[in-house]
N, C-alpha and C. Protein backbone atom coordinates (compact mmCIF):
# COMPACT_ATOMS: atom_id res chain seq x y z
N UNK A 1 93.75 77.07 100.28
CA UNK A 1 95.14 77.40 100.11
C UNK A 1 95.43 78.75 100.75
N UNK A 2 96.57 78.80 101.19
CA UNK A 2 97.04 80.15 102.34
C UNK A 2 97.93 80.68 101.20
N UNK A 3 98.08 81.75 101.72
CA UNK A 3 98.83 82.94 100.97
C UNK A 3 100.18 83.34 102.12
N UNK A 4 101.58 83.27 101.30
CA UNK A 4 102.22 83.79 102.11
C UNK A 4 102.05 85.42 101.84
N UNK A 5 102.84 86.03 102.80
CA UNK A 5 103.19 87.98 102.61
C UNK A 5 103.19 87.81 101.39
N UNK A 6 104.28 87.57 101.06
CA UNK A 6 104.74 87.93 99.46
C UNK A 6 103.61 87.57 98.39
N UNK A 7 103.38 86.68 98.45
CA UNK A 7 102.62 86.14 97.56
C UNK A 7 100.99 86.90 97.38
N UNK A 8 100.55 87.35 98.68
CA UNK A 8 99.40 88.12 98.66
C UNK A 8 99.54 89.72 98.26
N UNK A 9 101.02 90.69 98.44
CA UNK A 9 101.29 91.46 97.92
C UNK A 9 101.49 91.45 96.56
N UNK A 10 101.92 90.32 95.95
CA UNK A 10 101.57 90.19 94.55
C UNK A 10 100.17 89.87 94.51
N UNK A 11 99.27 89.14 94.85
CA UNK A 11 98.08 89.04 94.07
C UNK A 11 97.43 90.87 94.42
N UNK A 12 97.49 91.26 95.81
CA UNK A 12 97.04 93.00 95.67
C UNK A 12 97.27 93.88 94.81
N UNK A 13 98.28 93.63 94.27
CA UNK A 13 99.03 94.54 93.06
C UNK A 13 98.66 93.99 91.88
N UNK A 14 97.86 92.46 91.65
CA UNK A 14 97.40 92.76 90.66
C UNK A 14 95.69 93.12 90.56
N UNK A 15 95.44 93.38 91.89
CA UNK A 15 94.08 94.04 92.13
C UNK A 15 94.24 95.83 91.84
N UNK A 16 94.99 96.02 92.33
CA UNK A 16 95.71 97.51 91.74
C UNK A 16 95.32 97.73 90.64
N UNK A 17 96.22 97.23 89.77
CA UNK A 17 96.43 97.37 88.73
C UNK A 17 95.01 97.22 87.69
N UNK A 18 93.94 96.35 88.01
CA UNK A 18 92.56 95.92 87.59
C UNK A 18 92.03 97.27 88.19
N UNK A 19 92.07 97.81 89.23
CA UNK A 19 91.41 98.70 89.70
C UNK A 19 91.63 100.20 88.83
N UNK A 20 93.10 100.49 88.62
CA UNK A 20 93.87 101.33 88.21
C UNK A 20 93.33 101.23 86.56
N UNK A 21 92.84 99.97 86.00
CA UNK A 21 92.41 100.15 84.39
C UNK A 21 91.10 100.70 84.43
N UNK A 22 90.38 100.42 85.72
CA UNK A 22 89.18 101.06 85.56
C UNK A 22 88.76 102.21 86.01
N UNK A 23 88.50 103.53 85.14
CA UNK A 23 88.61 104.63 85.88
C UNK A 23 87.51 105.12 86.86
N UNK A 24 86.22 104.91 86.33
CA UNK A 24 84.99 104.82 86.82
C UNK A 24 85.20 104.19 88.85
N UNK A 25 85.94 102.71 88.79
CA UNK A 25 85.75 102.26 89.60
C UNK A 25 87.48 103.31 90.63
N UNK A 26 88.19 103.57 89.73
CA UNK A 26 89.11 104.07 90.51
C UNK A 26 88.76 105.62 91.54
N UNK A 27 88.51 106.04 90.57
CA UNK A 27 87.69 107.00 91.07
C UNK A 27 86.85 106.75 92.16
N UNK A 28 86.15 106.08 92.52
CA UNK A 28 85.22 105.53 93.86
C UNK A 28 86.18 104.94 94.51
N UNK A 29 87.29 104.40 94.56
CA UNK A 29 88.20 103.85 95.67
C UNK A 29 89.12 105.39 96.05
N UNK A 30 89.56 106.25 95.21
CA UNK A 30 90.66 107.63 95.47
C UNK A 30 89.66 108.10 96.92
N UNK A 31 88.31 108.30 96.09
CA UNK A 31 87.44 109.16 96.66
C UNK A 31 86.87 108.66 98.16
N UNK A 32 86.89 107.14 98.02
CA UNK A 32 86.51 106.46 99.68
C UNK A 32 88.05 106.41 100.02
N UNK A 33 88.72 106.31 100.25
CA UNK A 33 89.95 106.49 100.43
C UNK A 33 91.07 107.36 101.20
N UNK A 34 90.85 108.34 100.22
CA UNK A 34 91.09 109.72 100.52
C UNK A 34 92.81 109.46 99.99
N UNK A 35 92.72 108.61 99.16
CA UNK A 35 93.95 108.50 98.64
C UNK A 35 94.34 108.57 97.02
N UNK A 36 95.63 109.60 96.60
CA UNK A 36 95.55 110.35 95.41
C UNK A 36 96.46 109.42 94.26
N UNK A 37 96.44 109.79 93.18
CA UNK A 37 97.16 109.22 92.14
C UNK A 37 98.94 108.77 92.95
N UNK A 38 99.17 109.56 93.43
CA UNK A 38 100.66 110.17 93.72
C UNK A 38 101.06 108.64 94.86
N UNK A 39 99.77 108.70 95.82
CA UNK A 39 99.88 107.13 96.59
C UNK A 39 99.72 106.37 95.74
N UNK A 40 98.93 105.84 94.72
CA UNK A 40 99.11 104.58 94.17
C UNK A 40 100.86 104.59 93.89
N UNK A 41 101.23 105.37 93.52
CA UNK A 41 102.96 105.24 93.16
C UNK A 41 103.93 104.77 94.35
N UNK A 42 103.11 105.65 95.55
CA UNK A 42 104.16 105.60 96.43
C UNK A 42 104.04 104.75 97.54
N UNK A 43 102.97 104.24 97.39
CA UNK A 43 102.63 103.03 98.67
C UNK A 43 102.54 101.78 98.22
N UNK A 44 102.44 101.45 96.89
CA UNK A 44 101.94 99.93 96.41
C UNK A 44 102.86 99.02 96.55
N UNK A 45 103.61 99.40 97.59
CA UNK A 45 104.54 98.23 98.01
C UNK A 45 104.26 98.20 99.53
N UNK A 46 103.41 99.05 100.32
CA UNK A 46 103.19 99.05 101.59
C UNK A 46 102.31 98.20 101.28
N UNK A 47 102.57 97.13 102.81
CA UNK A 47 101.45 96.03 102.78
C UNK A 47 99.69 96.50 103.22
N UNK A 48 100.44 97.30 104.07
CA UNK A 48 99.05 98.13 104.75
C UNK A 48 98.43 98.82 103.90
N UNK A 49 98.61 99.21 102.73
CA UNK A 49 98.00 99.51 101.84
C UNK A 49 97.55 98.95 100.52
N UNK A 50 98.19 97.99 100.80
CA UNK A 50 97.87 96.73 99.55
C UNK A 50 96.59 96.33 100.34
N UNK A 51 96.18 95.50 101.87
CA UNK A 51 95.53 95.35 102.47
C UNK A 51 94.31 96.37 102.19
N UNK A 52 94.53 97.56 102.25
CA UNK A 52 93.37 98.77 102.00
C UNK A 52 92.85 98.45 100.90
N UNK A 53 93.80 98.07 99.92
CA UNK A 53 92.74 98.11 98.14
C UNK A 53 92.21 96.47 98.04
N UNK A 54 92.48 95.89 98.66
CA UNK A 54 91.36 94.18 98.92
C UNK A 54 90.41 94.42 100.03
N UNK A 55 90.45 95.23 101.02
CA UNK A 55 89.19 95.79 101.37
C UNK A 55 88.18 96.37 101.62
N UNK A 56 88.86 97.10 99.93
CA UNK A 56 87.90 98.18 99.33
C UNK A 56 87.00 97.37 98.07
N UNK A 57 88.11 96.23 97.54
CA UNK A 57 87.00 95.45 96.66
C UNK A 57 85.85 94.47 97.49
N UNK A 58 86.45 94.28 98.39
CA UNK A 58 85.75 93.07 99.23
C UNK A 58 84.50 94.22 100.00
N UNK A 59 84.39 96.12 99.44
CA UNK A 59 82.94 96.03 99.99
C UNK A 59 81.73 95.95 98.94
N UNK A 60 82.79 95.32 97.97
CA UNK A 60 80.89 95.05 97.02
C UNK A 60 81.23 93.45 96.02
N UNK A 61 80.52 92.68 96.66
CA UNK A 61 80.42 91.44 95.76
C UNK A 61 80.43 91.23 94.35
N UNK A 62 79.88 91.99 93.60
CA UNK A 62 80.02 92.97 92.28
C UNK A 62 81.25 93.01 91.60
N UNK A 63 81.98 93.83 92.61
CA UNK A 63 83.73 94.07 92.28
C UNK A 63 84.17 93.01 92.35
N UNK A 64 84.03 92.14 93.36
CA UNK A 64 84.83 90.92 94.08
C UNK A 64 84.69 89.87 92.48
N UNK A 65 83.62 89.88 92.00
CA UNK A 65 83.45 88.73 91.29
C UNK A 65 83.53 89.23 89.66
N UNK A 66 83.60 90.70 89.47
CA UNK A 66 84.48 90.91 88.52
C UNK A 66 85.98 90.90 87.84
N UNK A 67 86.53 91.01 88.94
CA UNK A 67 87.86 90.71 89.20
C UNK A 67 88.30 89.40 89.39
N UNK A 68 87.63 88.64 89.86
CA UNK A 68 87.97 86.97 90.03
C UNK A 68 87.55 86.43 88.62
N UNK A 69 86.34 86.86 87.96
CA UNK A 69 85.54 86.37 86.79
C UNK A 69 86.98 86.66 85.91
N UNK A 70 87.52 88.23 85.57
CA UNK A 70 88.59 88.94 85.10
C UNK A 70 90.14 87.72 84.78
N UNK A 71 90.25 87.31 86.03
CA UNK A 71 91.35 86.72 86.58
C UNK A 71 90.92 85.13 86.16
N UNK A 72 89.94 84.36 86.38
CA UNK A 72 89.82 83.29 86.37
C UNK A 72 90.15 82.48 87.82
N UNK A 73 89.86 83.32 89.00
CA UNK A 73 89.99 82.47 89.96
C UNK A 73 88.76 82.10 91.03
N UNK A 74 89.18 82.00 91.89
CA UNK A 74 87.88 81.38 92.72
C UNK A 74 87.42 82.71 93.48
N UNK A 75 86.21 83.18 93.83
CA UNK A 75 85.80 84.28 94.72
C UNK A 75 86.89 84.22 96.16
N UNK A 76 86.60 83.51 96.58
CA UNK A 76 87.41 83.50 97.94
C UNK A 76 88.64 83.61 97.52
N UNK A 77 89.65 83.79 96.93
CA UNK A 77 91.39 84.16 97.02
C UNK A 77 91.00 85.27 96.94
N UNK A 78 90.23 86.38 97.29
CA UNK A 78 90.90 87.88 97.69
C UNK A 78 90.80 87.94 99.10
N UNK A 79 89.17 87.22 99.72
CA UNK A 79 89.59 87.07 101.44
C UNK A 79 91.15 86.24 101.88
N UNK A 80 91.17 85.38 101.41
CA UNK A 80 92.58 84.63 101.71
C UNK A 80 93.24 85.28 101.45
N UNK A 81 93.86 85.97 100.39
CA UNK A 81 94.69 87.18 100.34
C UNK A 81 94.77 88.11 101.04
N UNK A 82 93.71 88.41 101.36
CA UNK A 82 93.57 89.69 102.38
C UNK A 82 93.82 89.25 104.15
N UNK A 83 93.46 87.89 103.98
CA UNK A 83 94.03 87.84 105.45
C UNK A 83 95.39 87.30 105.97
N UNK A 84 96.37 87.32 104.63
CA UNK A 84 97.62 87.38 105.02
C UNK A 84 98.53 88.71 105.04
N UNK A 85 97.62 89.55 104.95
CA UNK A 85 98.59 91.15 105.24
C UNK A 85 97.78 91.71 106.30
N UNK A 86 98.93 92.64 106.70
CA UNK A 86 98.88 92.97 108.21
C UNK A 86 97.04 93.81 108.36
N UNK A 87 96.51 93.34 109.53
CA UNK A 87 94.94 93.49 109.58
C UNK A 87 93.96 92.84 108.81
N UNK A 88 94.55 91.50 108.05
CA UNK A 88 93.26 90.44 107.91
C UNK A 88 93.10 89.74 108.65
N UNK A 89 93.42 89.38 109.88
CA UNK A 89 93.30 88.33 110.83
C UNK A 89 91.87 88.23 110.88
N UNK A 90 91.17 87.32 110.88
CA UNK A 90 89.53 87.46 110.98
C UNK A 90 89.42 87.65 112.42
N UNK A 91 87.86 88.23 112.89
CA UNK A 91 88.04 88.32 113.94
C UNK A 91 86.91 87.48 114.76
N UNK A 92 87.09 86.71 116.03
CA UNK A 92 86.15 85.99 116.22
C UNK A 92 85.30 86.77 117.33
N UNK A 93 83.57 86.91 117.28
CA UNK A 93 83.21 87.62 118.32
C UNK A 93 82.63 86.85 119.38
N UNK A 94 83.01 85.73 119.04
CA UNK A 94 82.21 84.70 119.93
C UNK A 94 83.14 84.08 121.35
């Protein structure tokens, strides 16, 4: 199943928001990031930055499947999610 825009900016925001309850893990995304309390407020409607916080969970399998386990969905809807905002296009090297 594909994700439209909209629909993947809502599922990012509710990766946010999972991310945002956990402080431990928030803290390791501010800090790889380089992005402060003040952006979660002011960007979480930028897609390009919704995009940033699904491929900050998608760098540890760990996260990925806490959050899906969390949610009750399948591992793969955060890649599908993630490749309907701007810079998931997969890329082929072949």
């Amino acid at each position: 199943m594909q994700f439209s825009a909209d629909a993947a900016e809502t599922f990012a925001l509710q990766v946010l928001a999972w991310l945002v309850a956990d402080e431990d893990l928030l803290g390791v995304f501010l800090n790889s990031s380089g992005a402060d309390e003040d952006d979660l407020r002011t960007r979480a409607q930028d897609p390009e930055f919704l995009g940033s916080v699904l491929d900050f969970l998608m760098l540890d399998d760990a996260w990925v499947m806490r959050f899906c386990d969390t949610q009750r969905i399948s591992y793969e809807r955060v890649m599908q999610a993630r490749a309907a905002l701007p810079g998931g296009a997969q890329i082929n090297w072949t």
